[in-house]
N, C-alpha and C. Protein backbone atom coordinates (compact mmCIF):
# COMPACT_ATOMS: atom_id res chain seq x y z
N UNK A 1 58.74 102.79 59.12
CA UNK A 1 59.54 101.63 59.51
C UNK A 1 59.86 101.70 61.00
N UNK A 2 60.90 102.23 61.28
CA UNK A 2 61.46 102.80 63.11
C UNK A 2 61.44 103.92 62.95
N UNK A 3 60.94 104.32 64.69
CA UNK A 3 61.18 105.71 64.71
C UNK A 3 62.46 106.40 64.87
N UNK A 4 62.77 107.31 64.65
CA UNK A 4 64.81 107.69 65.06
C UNK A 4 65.42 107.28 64.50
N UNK A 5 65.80 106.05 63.85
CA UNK A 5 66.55 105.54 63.10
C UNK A 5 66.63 106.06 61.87
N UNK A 6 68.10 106.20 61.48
CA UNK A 6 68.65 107.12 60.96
C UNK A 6 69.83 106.35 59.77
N UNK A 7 69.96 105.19 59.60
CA UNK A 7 69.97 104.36 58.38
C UNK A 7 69.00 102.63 58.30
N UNK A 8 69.59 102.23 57.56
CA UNK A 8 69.16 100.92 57.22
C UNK A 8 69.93 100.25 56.30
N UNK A 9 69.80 98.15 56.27
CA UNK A 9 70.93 97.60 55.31
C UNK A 9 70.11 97.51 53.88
N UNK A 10 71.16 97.91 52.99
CA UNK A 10 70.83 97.64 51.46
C UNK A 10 71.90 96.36 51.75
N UNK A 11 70.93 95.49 50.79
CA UNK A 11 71.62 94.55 50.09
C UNK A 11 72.30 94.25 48.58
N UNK A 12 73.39 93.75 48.44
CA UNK A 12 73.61 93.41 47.03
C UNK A 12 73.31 92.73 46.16
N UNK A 13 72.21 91.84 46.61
CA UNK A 13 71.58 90.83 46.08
C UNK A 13 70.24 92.04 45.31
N UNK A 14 69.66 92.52 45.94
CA UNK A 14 68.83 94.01 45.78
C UNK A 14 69.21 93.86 43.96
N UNK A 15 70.75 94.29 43.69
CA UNK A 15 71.02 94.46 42.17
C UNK A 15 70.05 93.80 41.51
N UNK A 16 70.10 92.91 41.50
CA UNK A 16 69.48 92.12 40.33
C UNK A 16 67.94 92.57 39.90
N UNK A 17 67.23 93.00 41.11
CA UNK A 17 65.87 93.59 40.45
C UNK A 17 66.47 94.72 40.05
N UNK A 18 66.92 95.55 40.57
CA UNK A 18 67.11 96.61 40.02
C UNK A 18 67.47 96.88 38.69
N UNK A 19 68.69 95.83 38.47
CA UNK A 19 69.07 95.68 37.28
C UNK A 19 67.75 95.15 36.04
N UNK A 20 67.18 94.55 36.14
CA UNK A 20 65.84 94.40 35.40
C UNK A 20 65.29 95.43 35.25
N UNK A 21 65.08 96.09 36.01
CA UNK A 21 63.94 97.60 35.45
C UNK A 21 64.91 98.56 34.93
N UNK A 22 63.40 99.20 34.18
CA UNK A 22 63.91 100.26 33.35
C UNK A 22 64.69 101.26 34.19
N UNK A 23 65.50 102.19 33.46
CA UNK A 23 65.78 103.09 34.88
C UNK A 23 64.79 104.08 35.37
N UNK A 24 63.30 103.92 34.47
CA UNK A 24 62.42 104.49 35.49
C UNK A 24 61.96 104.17 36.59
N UNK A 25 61.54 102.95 36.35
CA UNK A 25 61.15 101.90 37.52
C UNK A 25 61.89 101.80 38.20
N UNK A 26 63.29 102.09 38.42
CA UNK A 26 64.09 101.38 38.75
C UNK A 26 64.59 103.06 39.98
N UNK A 27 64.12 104.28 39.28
CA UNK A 27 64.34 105.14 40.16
C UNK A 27 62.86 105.20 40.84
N UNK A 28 61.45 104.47 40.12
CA UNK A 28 60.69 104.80 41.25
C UNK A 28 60.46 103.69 42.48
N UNK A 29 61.03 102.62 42.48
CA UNK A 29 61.27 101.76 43.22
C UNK A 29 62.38 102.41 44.35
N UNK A 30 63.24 103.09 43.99
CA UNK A 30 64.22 103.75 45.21
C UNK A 30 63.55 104.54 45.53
N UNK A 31 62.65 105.52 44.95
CA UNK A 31 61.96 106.20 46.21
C UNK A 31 60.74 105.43 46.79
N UNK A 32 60.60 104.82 46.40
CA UNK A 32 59.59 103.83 47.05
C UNK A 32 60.13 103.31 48.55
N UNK A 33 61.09 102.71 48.55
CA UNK A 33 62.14 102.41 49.54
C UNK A 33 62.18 103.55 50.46
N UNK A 34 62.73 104.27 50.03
CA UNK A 34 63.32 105.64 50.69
C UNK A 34 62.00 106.14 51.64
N UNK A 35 60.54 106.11 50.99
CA UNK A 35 59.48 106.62 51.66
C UNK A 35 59.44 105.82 52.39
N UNK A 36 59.72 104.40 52.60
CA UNK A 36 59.28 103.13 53.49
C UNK A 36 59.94 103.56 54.49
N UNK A 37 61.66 103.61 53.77
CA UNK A 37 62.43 103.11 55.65
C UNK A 37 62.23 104.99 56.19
N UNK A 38 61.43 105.60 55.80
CA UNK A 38 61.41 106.92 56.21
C UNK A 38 59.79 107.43 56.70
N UNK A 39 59.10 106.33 57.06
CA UNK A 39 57.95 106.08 57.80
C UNK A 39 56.90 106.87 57.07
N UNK A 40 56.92 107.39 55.63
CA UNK A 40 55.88 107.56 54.88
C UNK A 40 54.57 107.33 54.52
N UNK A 41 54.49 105.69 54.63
CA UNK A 41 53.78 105.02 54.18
C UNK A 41 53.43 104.65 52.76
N UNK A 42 54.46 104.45 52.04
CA UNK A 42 53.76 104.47 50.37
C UNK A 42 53.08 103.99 49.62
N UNK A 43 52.10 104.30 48.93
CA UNK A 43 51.26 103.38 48.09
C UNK A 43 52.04 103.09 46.79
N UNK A 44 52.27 102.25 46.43
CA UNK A 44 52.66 101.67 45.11
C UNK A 44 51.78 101.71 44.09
N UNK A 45 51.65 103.21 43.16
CA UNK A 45 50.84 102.85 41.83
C UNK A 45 50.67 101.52 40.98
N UNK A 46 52.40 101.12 40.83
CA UNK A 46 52.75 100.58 39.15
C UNK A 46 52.27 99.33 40.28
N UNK A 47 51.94 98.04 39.43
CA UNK A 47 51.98 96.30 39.77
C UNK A 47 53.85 96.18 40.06
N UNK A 48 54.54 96.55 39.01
CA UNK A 48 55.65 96.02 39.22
C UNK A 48 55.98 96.57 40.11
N UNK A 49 56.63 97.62 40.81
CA UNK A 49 57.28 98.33 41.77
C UNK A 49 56.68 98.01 42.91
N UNK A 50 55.29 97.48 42.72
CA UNK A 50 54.54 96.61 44.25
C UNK A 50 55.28 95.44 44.42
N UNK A 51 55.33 94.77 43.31
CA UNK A 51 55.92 93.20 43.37
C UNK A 51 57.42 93.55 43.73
N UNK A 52 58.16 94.13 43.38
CA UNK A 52 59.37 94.40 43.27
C UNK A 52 60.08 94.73 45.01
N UNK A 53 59.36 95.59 45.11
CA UNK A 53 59.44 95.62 46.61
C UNK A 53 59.58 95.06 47.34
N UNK A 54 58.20 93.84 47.56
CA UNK A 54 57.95 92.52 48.46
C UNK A 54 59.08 91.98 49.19
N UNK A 55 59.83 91.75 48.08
CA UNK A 55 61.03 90.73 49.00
C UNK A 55 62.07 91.81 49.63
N UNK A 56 61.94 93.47 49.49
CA UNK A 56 62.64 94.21 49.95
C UNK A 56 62.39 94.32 51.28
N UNK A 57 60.83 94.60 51.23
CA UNK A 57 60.24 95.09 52.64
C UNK A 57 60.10 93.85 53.97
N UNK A 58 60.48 92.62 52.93
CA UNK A 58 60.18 91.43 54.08
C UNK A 58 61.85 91.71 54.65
N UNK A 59 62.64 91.58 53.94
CA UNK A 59 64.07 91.93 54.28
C UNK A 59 64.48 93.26 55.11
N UNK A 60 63.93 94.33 54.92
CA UNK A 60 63.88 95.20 55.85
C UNK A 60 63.14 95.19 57.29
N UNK A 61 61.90 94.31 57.39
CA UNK A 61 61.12 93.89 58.35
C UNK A 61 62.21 93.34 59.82
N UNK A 62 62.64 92.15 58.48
CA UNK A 62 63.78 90.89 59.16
C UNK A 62 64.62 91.58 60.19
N UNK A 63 65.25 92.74 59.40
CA UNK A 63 66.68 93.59 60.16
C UNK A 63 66.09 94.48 61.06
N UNK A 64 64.90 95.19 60.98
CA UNK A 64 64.17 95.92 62.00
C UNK A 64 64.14 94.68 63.25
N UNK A 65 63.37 93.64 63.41
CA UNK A 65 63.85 92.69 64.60
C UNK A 65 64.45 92.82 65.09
N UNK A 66 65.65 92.18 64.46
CA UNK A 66 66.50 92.44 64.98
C UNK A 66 67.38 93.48 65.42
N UNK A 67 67.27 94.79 64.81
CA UNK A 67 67.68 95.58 65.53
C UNK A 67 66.70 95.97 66.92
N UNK A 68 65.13 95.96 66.87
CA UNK A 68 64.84 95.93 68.06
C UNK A 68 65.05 94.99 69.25
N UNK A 69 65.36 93.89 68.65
CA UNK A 69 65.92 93.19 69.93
C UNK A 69 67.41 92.99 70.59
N UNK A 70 68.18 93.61 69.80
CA UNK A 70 69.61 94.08 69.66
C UNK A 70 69.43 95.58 70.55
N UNK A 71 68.43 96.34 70.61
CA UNK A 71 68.30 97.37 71.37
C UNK A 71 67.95 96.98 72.64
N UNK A 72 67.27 96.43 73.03
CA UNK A 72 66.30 95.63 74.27
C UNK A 72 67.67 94.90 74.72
N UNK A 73 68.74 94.26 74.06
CA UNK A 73 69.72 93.62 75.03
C UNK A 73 70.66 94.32 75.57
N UNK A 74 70.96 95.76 74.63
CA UNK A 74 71.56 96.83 75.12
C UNK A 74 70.91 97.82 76.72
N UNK A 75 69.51 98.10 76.32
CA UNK A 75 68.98 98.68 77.27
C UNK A 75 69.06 97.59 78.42
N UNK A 76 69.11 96.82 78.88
CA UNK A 76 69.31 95.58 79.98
C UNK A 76 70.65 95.61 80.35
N UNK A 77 71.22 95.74 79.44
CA UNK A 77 72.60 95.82 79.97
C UNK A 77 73.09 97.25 80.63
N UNK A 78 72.22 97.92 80.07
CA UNK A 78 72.78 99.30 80.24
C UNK A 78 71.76 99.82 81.94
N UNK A 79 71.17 98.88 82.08
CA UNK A 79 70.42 99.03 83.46
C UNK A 79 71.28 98.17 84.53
N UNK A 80 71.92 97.72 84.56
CA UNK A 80 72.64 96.74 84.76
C UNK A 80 74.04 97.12 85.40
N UNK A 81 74.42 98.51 84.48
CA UNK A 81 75.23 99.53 84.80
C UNK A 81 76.15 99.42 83.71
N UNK A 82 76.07 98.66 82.89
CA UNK A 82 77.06 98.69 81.80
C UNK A 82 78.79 99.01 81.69
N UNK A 83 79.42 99.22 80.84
CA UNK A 83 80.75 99.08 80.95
C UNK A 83 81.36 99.64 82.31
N UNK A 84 81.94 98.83 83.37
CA UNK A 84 83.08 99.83 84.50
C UNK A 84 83.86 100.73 83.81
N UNK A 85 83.79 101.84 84.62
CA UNK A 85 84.73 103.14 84.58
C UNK A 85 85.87 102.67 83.99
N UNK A 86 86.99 103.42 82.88
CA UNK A 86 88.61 102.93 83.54
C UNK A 86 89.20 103.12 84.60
N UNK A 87 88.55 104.21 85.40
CA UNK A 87 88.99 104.10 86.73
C UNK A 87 89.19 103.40 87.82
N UNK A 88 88.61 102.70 87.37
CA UNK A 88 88.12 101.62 88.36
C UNK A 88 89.14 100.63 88.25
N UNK A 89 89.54 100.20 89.43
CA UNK A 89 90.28 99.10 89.90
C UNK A 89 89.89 97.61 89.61
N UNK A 90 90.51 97.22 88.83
CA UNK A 90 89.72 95.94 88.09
C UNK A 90 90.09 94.80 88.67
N UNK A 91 91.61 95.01 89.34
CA UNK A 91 92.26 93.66 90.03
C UNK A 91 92.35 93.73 91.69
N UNK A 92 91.88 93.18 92.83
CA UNK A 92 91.84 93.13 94.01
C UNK A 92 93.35 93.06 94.45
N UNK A 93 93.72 94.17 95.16
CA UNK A 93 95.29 94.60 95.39
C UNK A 93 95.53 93.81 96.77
N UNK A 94 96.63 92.85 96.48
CA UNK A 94 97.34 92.67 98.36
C UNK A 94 98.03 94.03 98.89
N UNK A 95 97.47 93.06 100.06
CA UNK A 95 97.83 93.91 101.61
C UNK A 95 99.26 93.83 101.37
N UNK A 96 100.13 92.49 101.71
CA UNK A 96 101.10 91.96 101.61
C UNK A 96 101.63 92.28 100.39
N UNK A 97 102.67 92.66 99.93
CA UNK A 97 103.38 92.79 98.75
C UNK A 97 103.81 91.59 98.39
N UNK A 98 104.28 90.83 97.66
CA UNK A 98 105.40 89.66 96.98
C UNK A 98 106.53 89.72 97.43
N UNK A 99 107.21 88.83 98.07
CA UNK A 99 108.59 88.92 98.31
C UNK A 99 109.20 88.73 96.75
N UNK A 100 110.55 89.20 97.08
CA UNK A 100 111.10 89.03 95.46
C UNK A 100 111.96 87.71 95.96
N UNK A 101 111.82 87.09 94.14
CA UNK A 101 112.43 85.78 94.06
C UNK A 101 114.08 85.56 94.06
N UNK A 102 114.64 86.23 93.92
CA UNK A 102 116.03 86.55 94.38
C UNK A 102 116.71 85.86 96.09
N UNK A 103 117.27 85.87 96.00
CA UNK A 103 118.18 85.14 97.20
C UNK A 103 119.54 86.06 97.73
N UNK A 104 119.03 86.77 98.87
CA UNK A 104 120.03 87.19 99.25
C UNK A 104 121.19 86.89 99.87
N UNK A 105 122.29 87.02 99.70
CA UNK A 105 123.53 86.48 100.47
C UNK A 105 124.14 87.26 101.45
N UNK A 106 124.28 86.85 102.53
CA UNK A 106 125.30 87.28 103.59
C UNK A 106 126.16 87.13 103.35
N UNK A 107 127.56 87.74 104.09
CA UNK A 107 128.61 87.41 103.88
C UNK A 107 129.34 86.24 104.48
N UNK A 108 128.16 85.61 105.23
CA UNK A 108 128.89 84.38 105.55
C UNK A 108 128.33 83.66 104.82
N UNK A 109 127.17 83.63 103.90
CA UNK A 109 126.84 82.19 103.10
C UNK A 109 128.21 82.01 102.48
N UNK A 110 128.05 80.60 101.92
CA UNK A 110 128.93 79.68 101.39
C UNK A 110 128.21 79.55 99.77
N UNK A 111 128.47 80.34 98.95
CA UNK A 111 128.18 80.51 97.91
C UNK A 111 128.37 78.66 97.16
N UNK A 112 129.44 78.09 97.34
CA UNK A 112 129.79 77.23 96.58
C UNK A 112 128.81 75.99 97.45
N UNK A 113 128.64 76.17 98.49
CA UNK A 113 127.76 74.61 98.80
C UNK A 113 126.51 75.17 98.38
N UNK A 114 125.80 76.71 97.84
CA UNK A 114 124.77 76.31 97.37
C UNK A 114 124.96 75.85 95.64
N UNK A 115 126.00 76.35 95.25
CA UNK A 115 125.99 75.60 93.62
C UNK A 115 126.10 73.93 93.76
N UNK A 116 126.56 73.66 95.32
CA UNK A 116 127.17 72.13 95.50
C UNK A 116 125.71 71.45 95.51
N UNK A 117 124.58 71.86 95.72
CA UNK A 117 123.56 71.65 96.03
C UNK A 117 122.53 71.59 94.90
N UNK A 118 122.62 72.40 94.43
CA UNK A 118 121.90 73.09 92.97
C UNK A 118 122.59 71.98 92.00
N UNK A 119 123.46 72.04 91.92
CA UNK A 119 124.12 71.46 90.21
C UNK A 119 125.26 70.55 90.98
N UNK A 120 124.91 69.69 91.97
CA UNK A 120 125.60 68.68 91.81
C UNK A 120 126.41 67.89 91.22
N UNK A 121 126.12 67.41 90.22
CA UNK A 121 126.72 66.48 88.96
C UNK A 121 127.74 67.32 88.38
N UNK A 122 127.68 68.46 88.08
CA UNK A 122 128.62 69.44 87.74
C UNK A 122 129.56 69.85 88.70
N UNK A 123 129.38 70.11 89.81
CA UNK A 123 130.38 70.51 90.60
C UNK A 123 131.25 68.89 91.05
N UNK A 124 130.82 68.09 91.11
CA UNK A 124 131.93 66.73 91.18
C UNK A 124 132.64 66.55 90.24
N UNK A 125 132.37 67.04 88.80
CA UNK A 125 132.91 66.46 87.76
C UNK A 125 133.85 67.99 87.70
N UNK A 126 133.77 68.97 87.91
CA UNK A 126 134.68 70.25 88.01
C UNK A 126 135.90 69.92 89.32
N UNK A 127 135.47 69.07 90.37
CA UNK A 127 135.88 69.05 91.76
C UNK A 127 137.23 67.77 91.20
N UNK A 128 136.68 66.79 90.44
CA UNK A 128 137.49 65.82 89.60
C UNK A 128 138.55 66.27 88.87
N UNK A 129 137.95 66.91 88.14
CA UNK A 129 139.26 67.34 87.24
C UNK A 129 139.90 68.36 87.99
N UNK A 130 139.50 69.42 88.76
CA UNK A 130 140.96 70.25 89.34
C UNK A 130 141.50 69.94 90.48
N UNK A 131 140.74 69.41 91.47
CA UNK A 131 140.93 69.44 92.63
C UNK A 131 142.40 69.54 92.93
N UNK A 132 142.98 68.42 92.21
CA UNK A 132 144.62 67.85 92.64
C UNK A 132 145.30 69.34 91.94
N UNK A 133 144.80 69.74 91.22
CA UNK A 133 146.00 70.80 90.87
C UNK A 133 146.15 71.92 91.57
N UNK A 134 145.18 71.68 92.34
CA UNK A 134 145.35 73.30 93.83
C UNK A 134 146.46 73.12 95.23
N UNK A 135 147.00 73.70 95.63
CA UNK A 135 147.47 73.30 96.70
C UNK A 135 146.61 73.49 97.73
N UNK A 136 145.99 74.64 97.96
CA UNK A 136 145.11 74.57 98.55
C UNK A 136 143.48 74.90 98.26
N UNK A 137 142.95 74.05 98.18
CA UNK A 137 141.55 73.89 97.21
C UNK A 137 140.74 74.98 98.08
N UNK A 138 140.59 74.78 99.77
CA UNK A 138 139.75 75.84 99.80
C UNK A 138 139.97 76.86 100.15
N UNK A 139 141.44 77.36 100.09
CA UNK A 139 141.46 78.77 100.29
C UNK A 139 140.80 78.93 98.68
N UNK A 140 141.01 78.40 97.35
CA UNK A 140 140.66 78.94 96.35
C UNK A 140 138.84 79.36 96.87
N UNK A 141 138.12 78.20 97.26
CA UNK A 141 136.80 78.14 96.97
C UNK A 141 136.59 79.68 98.38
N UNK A 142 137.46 79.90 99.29
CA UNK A 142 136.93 80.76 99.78
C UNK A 142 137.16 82.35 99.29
N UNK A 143 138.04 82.07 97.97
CA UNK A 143 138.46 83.10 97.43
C UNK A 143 137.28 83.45 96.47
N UNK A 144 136.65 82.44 95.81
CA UNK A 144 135.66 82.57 94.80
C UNK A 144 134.34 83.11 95.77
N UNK A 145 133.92 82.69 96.80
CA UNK A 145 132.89 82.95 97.85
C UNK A 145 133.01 84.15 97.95
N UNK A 146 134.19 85.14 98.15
CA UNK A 146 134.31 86.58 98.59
C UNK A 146 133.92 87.08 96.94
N UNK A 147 134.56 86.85 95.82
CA UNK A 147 134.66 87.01 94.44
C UNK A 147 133.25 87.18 94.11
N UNK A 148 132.44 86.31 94.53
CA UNK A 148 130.98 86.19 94.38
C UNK A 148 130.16 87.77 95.02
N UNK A 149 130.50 87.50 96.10
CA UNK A 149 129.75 88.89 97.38
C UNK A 149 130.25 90.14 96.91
N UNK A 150 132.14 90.37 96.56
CA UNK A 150 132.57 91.57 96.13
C UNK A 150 131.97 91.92 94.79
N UNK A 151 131.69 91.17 93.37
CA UNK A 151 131.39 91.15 92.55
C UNK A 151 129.64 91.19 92.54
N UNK A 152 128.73 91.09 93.96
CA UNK A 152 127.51 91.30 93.82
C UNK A 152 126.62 90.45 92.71
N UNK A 153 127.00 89.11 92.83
CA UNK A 153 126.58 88.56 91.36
C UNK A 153 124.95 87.71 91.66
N UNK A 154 124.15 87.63 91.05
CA UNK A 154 123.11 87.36 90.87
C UNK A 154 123.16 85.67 91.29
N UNK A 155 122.58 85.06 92.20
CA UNK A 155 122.53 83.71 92.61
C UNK A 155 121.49 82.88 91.53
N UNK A 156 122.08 83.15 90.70
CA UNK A 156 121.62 81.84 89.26
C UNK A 156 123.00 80.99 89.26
N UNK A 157 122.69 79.78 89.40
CA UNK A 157 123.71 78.85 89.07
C UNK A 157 124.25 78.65 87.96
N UNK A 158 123.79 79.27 86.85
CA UNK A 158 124.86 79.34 85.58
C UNK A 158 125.37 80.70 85.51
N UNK A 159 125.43 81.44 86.06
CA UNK A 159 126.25 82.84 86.19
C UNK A 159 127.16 82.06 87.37
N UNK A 160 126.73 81.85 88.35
CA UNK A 160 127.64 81.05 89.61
C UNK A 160 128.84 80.49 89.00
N UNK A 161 128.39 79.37 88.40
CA UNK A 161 129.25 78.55 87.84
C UNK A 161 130.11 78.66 86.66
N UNK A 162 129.58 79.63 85.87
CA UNK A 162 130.28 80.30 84.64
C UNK A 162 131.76 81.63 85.54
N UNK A 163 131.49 82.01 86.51
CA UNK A 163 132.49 83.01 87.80
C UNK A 163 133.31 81.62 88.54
N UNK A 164 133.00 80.60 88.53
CA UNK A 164 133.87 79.55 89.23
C UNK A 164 135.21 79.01 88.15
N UNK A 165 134.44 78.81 87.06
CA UNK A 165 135.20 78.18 86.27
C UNK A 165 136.02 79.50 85.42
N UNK A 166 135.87 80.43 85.34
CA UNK A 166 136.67 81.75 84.88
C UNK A 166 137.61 81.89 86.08
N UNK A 167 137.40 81.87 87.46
CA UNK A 167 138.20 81.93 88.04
C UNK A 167 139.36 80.94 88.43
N UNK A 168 138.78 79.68 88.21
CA UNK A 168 139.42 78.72 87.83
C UNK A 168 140.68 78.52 87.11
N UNK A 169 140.59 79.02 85.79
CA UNK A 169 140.94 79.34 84.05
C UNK A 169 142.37 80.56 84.81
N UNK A 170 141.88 81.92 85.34
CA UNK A 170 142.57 82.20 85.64
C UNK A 170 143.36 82.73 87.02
N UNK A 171 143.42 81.25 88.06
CA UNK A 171 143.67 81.38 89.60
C UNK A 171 145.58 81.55 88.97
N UNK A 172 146.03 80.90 88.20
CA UNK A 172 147.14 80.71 87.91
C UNK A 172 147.83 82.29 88.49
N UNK A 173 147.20 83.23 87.54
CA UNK A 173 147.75 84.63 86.93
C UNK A 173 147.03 85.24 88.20
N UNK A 174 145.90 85.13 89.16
CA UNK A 174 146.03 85.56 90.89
C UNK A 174 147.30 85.67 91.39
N UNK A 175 147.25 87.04 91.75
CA UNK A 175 148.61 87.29 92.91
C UNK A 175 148.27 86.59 94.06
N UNK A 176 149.72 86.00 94.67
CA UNK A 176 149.65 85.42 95.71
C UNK A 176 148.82 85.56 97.28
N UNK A 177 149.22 86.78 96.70
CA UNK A 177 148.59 88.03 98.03
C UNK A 177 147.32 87.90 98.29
N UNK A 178 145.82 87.84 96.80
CA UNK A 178 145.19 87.75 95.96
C UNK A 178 144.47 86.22 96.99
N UNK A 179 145.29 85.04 96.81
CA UNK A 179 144.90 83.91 96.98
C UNK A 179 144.93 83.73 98.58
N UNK A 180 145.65 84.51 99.38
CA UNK A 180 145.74 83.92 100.37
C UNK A 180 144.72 84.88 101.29
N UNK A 181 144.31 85.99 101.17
CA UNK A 181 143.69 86.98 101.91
C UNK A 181 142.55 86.40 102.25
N UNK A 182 141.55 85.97 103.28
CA UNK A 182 140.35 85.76 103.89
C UNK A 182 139.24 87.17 103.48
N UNK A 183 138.36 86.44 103.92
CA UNK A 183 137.34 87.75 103.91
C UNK A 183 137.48 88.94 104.45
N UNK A 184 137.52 88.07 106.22
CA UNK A 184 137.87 89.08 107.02
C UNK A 184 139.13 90.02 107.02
N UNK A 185 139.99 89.29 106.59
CA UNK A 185 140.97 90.10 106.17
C UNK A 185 140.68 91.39 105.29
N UNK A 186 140.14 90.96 103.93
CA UNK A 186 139.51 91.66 102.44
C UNK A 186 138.83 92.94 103.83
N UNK A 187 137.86 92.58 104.86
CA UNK A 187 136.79 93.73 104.80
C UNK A 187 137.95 94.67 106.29
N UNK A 188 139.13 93.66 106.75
CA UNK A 188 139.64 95.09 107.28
C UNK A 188 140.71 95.85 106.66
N UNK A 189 141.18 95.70 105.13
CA UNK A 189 141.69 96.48 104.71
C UNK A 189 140.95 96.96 103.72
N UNK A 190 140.17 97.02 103.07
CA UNK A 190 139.30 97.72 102.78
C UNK A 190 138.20 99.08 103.47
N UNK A 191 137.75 98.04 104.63
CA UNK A 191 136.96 98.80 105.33
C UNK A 191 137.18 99.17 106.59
N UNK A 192 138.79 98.81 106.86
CA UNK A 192 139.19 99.24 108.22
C UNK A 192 138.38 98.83 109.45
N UNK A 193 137.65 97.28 109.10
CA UNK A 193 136.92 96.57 110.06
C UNK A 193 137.90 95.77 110.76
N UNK A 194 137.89 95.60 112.06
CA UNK A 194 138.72 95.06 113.25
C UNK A 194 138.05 93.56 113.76
């Protein structure tokens, strides 16, 4: 049949002759087989075990094809250079790194004109309902601006705005001291900056 090759497909359809013969025939038909796909050459004494065969050996023929041409697409490929290393670097690396998507703040941004900016519609309708109850509205908003920078908080406008309105909720219960201190103030008693 092939040379080197070292199995071959049985089929289940196969049963059915098998199942017809005696179990003599039926074991000399498997070595019949066995001498085939094992490059023997066998002569078939019996008529039946000749006939019986036929549609075996055309079926074994079929899958030999194709495995030789299933080999022939391998060897091409394998000239070709076949699978890359894992070593190998598969994705073309930048020079340039990615800046990260994050937004850094100085201490002079104005935290609240970028939420004023971002979420508009929300900050008028927050600006509506408290405004009048502050005496002084922007020492609060410059209190929340430092609140923001001291607290290091992530510039997503629903964390922003979820720290506005908590501080909001509780400016009441802020010490006075609390409400009136500036930044600059905050970083020279803290940090003994002049």
């Amino acid at each position: 049949m092939a040379e080197n090759k070292k199995s071959f497909i049985a089929y289940c359809d196969w049963q059915e002759t098998f199942k017809e013969l005696s179990d003599e025939n039926a074991g000399k038909l498997v070595k019949h087989l066995f001498d085939y796909v094992n490059d023997e050459n066998p002569k078939a004494k019996d008529e039946l075990i000749k006939m019986c065969f036929i549609p075996i050996k055309q079926n074994l023929k079929r899958d030999l094809k194709k495995y030789e041409v299933y080999k022939e697409k391998q060897r091409l490929n394998g000239l070709k250079g076949g699978r890359p290393k894992k070593t190998q670097i598969t994705q073309r690396l930048n020079k340039k790194p990615k800046k990260a998507d994050s937004v850094n703040v100085n201490v002079n941004d104005n935290v609240y004109k970028y939420l004023k900016e971002n979420i508009k519609e929300k900050i008028e309708l927050f600006e509506m309902q408290n405004k009048k109850s502050f005496t002084d509205y922007d020492n609060f908003i410059e209190n929340f601006n430092n609140k923001v920078i001291e607290e290091k908080l992530d510039f997503d406008v629903n964390i922003l705005f979820a720290r506005l309105k908590r501080l909001n909720a509780n400016w009441d219960k802020t010490p006075k001291k609390e409400k009136v201190m500036s930044l600059a103030q905050k970083m020279k008693k803290d940090y003994g900056i002049s």
